[in-house]
N, C-alpha and C. Protein backbone atom coordinates (compact mmCIF):
# COMPACT_ATOMS: atom_id res chain seq x y z
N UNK A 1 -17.87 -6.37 8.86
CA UNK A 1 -17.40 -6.45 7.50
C UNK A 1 -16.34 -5.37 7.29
N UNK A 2 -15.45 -5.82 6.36
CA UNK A 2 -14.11 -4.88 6.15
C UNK A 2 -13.99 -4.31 4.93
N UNK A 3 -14.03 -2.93 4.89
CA UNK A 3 -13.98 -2.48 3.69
C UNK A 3 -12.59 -1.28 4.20
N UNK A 4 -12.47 -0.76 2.61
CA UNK A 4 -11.43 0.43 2.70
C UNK A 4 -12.23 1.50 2.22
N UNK A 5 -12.35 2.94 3.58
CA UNK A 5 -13.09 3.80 2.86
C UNK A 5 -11.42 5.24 2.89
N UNK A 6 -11.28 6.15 1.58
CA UNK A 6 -10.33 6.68 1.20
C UNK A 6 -9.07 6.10 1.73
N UNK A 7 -8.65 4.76 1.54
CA UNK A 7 -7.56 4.48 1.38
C UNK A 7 -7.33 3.73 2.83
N UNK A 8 -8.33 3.75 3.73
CA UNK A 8 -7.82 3.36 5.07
C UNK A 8 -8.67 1.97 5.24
N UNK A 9 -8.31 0.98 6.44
CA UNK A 9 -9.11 -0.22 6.89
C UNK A 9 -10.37 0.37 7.63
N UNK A 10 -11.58 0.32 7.59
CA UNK A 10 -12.99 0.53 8.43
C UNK A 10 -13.80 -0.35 8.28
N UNK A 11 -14.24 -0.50 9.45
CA UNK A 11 -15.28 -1.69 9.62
C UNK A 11 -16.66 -1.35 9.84
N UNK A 12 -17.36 -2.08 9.13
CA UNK A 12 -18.49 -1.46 9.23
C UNK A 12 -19.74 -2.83 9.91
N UNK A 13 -20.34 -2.80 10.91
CA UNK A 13 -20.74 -3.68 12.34
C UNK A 13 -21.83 -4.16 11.14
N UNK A 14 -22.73 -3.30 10.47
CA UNK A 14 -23.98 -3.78 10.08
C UNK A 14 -23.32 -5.17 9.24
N UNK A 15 -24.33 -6.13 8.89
CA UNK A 15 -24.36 -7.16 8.11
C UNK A 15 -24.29 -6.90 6.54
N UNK A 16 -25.23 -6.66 5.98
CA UNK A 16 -25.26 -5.79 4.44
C UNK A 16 -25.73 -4.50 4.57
N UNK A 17 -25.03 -3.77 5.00
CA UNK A 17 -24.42 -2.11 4.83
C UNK A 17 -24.67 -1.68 3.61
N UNK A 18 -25.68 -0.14 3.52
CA UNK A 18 -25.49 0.65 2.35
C UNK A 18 -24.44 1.67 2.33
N UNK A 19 -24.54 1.93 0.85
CA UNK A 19 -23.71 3.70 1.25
C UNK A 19 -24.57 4.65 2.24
N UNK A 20 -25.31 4.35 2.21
CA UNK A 20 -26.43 5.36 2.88
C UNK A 20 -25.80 5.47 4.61
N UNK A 21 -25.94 4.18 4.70
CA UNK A 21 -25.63 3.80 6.65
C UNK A 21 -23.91 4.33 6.68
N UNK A 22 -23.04 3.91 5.48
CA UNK A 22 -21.73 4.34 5.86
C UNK A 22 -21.41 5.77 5.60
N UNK A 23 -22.48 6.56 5.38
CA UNK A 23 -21.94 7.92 4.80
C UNK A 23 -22.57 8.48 6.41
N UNK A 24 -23.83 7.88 7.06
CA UNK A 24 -24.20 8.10 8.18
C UNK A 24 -23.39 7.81 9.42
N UNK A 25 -22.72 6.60 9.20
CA UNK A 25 -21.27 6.68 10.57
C UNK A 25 -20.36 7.47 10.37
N UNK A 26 -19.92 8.07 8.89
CA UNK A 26 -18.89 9.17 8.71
C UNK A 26 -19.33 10.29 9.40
N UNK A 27 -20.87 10.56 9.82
CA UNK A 27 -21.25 11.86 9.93
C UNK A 27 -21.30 12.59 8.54
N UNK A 28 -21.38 11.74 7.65
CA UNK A 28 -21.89 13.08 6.30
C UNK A 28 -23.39 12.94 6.29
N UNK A 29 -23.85 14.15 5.60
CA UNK A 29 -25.25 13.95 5.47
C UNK A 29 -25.64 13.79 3.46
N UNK A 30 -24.88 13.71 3.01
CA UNK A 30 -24.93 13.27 1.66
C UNK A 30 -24.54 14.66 0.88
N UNK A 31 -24.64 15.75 1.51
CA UNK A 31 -24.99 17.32 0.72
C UNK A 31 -23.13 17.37 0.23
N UNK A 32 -23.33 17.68 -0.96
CA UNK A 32 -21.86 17.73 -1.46
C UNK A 32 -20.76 16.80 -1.18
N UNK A 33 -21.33 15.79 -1.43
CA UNK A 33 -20.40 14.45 -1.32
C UNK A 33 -20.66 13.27 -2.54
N UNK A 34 -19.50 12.78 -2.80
CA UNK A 34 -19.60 12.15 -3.92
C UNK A 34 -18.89 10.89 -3.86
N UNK A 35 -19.40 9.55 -4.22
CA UNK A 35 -19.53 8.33 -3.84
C UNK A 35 -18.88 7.67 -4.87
N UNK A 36 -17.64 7.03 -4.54
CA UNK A 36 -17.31 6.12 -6.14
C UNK A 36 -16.91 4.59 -4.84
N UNK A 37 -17.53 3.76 -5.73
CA UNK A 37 -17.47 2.39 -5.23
C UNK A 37 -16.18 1.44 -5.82
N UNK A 38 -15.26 0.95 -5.81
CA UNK A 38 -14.06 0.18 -6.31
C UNK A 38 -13.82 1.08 -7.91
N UNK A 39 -13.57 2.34 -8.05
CA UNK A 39 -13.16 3.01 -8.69
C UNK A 39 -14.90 3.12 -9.96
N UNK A 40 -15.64 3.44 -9.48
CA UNK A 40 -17.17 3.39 -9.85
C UNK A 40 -17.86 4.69 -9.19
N UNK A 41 -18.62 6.29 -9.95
CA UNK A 41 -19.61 6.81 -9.26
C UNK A 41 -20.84 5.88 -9.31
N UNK A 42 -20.85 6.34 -7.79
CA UNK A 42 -22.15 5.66 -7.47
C UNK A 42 -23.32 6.81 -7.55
N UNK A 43 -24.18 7.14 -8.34
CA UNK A 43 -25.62 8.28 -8.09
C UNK A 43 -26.19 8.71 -6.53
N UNK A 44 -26.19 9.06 -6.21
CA UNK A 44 -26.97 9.58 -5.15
C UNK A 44 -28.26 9.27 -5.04
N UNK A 45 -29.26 9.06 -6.05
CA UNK A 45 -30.10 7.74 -5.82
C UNK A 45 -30.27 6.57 -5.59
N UNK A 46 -29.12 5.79 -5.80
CA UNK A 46 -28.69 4.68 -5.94
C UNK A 46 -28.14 3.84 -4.35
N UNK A 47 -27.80 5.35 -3.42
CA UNK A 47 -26.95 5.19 -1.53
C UNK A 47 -27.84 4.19 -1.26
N UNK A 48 -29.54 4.27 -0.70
CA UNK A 48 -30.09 3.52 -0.02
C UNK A 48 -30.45 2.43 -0.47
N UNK A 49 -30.03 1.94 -1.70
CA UNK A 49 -29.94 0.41 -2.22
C UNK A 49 -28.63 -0.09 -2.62
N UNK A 50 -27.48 0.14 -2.59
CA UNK A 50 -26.08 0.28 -2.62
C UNK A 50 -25.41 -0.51 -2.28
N UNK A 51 -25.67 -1.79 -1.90
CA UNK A 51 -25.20 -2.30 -0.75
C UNK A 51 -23.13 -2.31 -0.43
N UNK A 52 -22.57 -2.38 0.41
CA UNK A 52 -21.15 -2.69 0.24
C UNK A 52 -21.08 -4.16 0.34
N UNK A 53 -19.90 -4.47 -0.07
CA UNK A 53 -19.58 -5.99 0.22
C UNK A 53 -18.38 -5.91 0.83
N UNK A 54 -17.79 -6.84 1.51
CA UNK A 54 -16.57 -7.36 2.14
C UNK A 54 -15.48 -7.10 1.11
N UNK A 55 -14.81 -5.99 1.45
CA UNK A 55 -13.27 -5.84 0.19
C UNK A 55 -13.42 -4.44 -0.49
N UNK A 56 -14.50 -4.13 -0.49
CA UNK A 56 -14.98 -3.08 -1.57
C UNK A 56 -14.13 -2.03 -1.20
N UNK A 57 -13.18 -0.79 -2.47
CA UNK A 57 -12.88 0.09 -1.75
C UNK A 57 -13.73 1.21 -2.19
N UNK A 58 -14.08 1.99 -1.21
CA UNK A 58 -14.98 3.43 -1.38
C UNK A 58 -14.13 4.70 -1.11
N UNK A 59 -14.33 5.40 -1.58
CA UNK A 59 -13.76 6.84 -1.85
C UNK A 59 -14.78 7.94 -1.35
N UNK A 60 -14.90 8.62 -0.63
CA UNK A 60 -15.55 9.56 -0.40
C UNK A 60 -15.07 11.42 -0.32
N UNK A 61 -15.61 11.77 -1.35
CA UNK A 61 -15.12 13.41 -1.22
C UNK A 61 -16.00 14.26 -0.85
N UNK A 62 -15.68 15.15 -0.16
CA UNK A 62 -16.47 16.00 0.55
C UNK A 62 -16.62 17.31 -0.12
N UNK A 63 -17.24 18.09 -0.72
CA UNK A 63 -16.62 18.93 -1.51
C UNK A 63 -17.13 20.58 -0.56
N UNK A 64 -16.20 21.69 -0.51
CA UNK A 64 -16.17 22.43 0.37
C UNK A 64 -16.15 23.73 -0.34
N UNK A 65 -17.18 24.60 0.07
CA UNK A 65 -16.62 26.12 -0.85
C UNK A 65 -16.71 27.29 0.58
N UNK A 66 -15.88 28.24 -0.65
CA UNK A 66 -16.16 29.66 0.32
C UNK A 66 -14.62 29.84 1.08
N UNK A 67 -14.57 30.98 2.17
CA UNK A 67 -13.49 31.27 2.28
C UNK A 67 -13.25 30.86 3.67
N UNK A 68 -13.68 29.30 3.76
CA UNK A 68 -13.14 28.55 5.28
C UNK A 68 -12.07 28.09 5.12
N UNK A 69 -11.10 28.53 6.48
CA UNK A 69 -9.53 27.87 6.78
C UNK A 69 -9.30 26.39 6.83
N UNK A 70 -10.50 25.68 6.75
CA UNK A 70 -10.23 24.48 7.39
C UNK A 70 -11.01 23.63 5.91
N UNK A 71 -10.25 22.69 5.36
CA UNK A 71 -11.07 21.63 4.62
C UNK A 71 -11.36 20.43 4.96
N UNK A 72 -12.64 19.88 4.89
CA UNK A 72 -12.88 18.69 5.76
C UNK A 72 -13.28 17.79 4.33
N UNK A 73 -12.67 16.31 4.21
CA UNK A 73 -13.19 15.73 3.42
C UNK A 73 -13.15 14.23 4.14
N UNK A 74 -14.50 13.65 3.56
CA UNK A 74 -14.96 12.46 4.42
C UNK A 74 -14.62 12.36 5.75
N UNK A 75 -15.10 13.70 6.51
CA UNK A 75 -14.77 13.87 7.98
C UNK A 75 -13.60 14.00 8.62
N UNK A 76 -12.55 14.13 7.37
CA UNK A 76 -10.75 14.21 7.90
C UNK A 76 -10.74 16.08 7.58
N UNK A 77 -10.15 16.38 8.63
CA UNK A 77 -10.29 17.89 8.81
C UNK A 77 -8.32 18.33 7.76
N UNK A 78 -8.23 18.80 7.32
CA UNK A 78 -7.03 19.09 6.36
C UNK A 78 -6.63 20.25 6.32
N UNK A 79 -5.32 20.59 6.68
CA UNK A 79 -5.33 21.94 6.77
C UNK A 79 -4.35 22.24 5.29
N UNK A 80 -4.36 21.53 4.57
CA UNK A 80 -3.64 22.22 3.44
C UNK A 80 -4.68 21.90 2.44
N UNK A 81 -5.00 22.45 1.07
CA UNK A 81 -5.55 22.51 0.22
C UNK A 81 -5.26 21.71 -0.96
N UNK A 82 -3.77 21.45 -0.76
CA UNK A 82 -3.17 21.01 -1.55
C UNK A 82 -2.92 19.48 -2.41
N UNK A 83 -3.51 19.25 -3.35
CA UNK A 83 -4.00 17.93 -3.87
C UNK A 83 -3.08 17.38 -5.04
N UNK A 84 -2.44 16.15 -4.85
CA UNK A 84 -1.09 15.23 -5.43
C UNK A 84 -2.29 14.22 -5.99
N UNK A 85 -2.39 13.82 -7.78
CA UNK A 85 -2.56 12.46 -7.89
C UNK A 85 -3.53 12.25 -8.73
């Protein structure tokens, strides 16, 4: 199934996929991450019944503190801080 997660094409193998399983192939573990479904927050209670559908776009932010050089959001490593939009 084909979805867009932050703006890109990803496929996701399972049949009916949660947020739960796609935040688990990103390698996130849920801790400071925040879920909006076709421009929708999704709760953090809500991941393991969530399902995605075919088209859906998801957004995932990673949110990062403290005085690390490196920002990683939804597993994309970023070396500028700097946010347009």
């Amino acid at each position: 199934m084909r979805i867009t997660v932050n703006q890109k094409p990803f496929e996701m193998e399972e049949e009916d996929p949660t947020i739960e399983a796609l935040l688990s192939r990103k390698g996130l573990t849920g801790e400071s991450v925040v879920v909006a479904v076709d421009g929708e927050i999704v709760h953090r209670e809500e991941w393991k019944s969530r399902r995605l559908r075919e088209g859906d776009e998801v957004e995932l932010v990673h949110a990062v503190a403290g005085g690390s050089d490196e920002l990683v959001i939804a597993g994309e490593r970023l070396s500028s801080r700097l946010f347009l939009g």
